[in-house]
Protein backbone atom coordinates (compact mmCIF):
# COMPACT_ATOMS: atom_id res chain seq x y z
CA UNK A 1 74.41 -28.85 -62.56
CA UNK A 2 73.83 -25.37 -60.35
CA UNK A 3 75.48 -24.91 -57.20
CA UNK A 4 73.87 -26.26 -53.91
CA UNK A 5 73.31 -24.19 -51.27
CA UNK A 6 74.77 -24.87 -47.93
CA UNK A 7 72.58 -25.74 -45.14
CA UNK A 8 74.14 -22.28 -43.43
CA UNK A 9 73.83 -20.69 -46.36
CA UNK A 10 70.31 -21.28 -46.15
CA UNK A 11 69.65 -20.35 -43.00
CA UNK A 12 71.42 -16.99 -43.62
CA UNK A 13 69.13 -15.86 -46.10
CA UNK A 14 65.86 -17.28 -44.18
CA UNK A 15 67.32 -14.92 -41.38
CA UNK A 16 68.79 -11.90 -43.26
CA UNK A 17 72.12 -12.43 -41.99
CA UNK A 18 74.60 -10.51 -43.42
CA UNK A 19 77.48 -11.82 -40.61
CA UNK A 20 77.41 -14.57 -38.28
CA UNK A 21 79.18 -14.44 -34.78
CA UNK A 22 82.82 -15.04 -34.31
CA UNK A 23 82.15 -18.57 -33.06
CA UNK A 24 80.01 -19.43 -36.25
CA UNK A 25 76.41 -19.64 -34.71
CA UNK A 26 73.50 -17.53 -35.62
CA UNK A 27 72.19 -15.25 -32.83
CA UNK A 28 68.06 -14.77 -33.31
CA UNK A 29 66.66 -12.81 -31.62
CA UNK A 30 62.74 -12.24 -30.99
CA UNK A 31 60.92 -9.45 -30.54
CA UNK A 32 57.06 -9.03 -30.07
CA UNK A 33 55.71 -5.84 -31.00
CA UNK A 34 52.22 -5.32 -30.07
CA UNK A 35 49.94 -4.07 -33.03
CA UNK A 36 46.46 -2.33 -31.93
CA UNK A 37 44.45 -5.80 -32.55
CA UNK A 38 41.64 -7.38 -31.44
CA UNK A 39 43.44 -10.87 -32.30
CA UNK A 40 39.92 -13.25 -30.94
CA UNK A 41 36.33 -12.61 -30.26
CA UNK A 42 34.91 -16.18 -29.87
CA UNK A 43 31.51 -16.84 -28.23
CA UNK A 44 30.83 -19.92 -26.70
CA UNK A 45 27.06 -21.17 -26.05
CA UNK A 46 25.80 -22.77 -23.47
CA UNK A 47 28.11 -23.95 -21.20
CA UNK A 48 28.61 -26.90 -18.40
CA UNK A 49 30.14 -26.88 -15.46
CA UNK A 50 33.69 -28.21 -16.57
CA UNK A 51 33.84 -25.82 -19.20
CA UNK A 52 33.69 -23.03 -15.87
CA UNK A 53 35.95 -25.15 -14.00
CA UNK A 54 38.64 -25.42 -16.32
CA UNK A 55 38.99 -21.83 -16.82
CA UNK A 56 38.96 -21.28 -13.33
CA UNK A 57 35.81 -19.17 -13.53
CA UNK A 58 34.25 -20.65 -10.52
CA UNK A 59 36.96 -19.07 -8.13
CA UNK A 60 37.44 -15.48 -6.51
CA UNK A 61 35.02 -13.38 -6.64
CA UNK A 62 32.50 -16.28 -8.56
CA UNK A 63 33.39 -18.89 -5.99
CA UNK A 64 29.94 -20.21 -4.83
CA UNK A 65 28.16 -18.83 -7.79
CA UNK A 66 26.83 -21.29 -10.47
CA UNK A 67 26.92 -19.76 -14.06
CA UNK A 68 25.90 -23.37 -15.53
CA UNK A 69 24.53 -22.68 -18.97
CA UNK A 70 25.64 -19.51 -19.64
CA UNK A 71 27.42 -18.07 -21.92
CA UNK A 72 30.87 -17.18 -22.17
CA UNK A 73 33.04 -14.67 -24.39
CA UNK A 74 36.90 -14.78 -24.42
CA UNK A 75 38.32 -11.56 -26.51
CA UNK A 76 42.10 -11.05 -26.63
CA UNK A 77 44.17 -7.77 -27.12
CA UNK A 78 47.15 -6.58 -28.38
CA UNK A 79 48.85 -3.90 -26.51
CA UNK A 80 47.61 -6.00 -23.72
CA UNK A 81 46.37 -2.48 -21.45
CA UNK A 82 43.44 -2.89 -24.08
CA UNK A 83 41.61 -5.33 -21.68
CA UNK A 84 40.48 -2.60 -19.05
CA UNK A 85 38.52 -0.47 -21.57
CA UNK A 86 36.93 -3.64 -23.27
CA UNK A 87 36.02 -4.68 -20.34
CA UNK A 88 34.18 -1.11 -19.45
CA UNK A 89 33.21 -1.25 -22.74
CA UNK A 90 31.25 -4.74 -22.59
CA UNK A 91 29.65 -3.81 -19.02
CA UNK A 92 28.11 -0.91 -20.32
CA UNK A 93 27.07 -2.11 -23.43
CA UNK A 94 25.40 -5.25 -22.42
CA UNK A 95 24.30 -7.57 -18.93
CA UNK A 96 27.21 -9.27 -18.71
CA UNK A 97 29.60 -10.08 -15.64
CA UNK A 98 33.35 -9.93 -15.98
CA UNK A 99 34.59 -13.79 -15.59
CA UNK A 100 38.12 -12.85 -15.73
CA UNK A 101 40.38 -9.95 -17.07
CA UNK A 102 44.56 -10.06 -17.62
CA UNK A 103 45.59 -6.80 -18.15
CA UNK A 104 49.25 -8.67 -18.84
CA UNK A 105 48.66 -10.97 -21.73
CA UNK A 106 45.28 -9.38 -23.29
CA UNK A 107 42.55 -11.28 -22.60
CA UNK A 108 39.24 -10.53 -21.07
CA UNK A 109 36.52 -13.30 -20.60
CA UNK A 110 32.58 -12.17 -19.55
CA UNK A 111 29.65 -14.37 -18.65
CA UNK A 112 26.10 -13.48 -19.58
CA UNK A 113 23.44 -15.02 -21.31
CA UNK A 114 23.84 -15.35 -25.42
CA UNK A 115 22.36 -12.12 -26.43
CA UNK A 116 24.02 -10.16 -23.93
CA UNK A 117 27.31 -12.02 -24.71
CA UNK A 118 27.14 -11.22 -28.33
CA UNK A 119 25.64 -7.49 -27.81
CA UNK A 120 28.99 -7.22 -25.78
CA UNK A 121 31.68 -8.72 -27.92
CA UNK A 122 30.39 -6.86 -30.93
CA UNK A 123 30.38 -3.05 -29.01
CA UNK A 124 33.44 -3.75 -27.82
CA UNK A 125 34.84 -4.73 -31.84
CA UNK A 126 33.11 -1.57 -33.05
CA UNK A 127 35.38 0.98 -30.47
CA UNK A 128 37.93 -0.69 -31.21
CA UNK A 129 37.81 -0.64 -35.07
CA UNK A 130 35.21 2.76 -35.23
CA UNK A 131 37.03 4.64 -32.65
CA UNK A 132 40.45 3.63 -31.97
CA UNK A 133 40.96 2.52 -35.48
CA UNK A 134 42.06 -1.21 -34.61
CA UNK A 135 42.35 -4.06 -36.83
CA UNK A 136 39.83 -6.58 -35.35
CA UNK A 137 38.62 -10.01 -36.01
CA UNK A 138 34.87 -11.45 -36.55
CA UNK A 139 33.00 -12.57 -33.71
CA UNK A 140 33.42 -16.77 -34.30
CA UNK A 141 30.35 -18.60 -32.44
CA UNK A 142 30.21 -22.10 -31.14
């Protein structure tokens, strides 16, 4: 019968560990290293008022406005500085109003109606991946 392997064992050569610490533990550490990716480019159609609501699109500089039944696009970036020339990007490519932008985490959402939407989303995925030479996703649709 071969040798088991010990549940530390294991773990040592999931993580690469040459050593542990003194004390016996593992120390992991995690790092995020931001690629150049356009990680989502999601349309979604028509849209209620909840939908608006819930992503807090109906506040700031939209509060009062009613955007009921249009459409929304959510992209997301990786370095996350990305998100100020996409959304340049989509307002001079298309008709479409910026719902929301993070320059922190990536993502940029804009509200328009479908065509403009999608005319948006895809010059914004062709700089990226023409010009700046990202990795980017497919536009998904719902």
């Amino acid at each position: 019968m071969a040798d088991r392997m010990t549940a530390e064992e294991l773990w040592d050569l999931i993580a690469g560990l040459k050593k542990r610490e003194k004390n016996g533990q593992i120390r992991i550490v995690r790092l995020r290293t931001p690629g150049r990716d356009m990680t989502m480019a999601h349309l979604i159609g028509t849209s209620g008022r909840e939908i608006y609501q819930n992503l807090g699109l109906h506040i700031g500089v939209h509060e009062g406005e009613d955007h009921t039944g249009e459409t929304i696009g959510i992209m997301k970036f990786t370095p996350w500085e990305c998100t100020v020339p996409a959304a340049d990007i989509s307002l001079k490519s298309a008709d479409v109003e910026i719902g929301f932008l993070d320059r922190f985490n990536g993502t940029v959402i804009i509200l328009g109606r479908r065509e403009e939407v999608r005319t948006a989303l895809e010059g914004v995925r062709d700089f990226f991946r023409d010009d700046l030479h990202f990795h980017v996703c497919e536009i998904e649709e719902s």
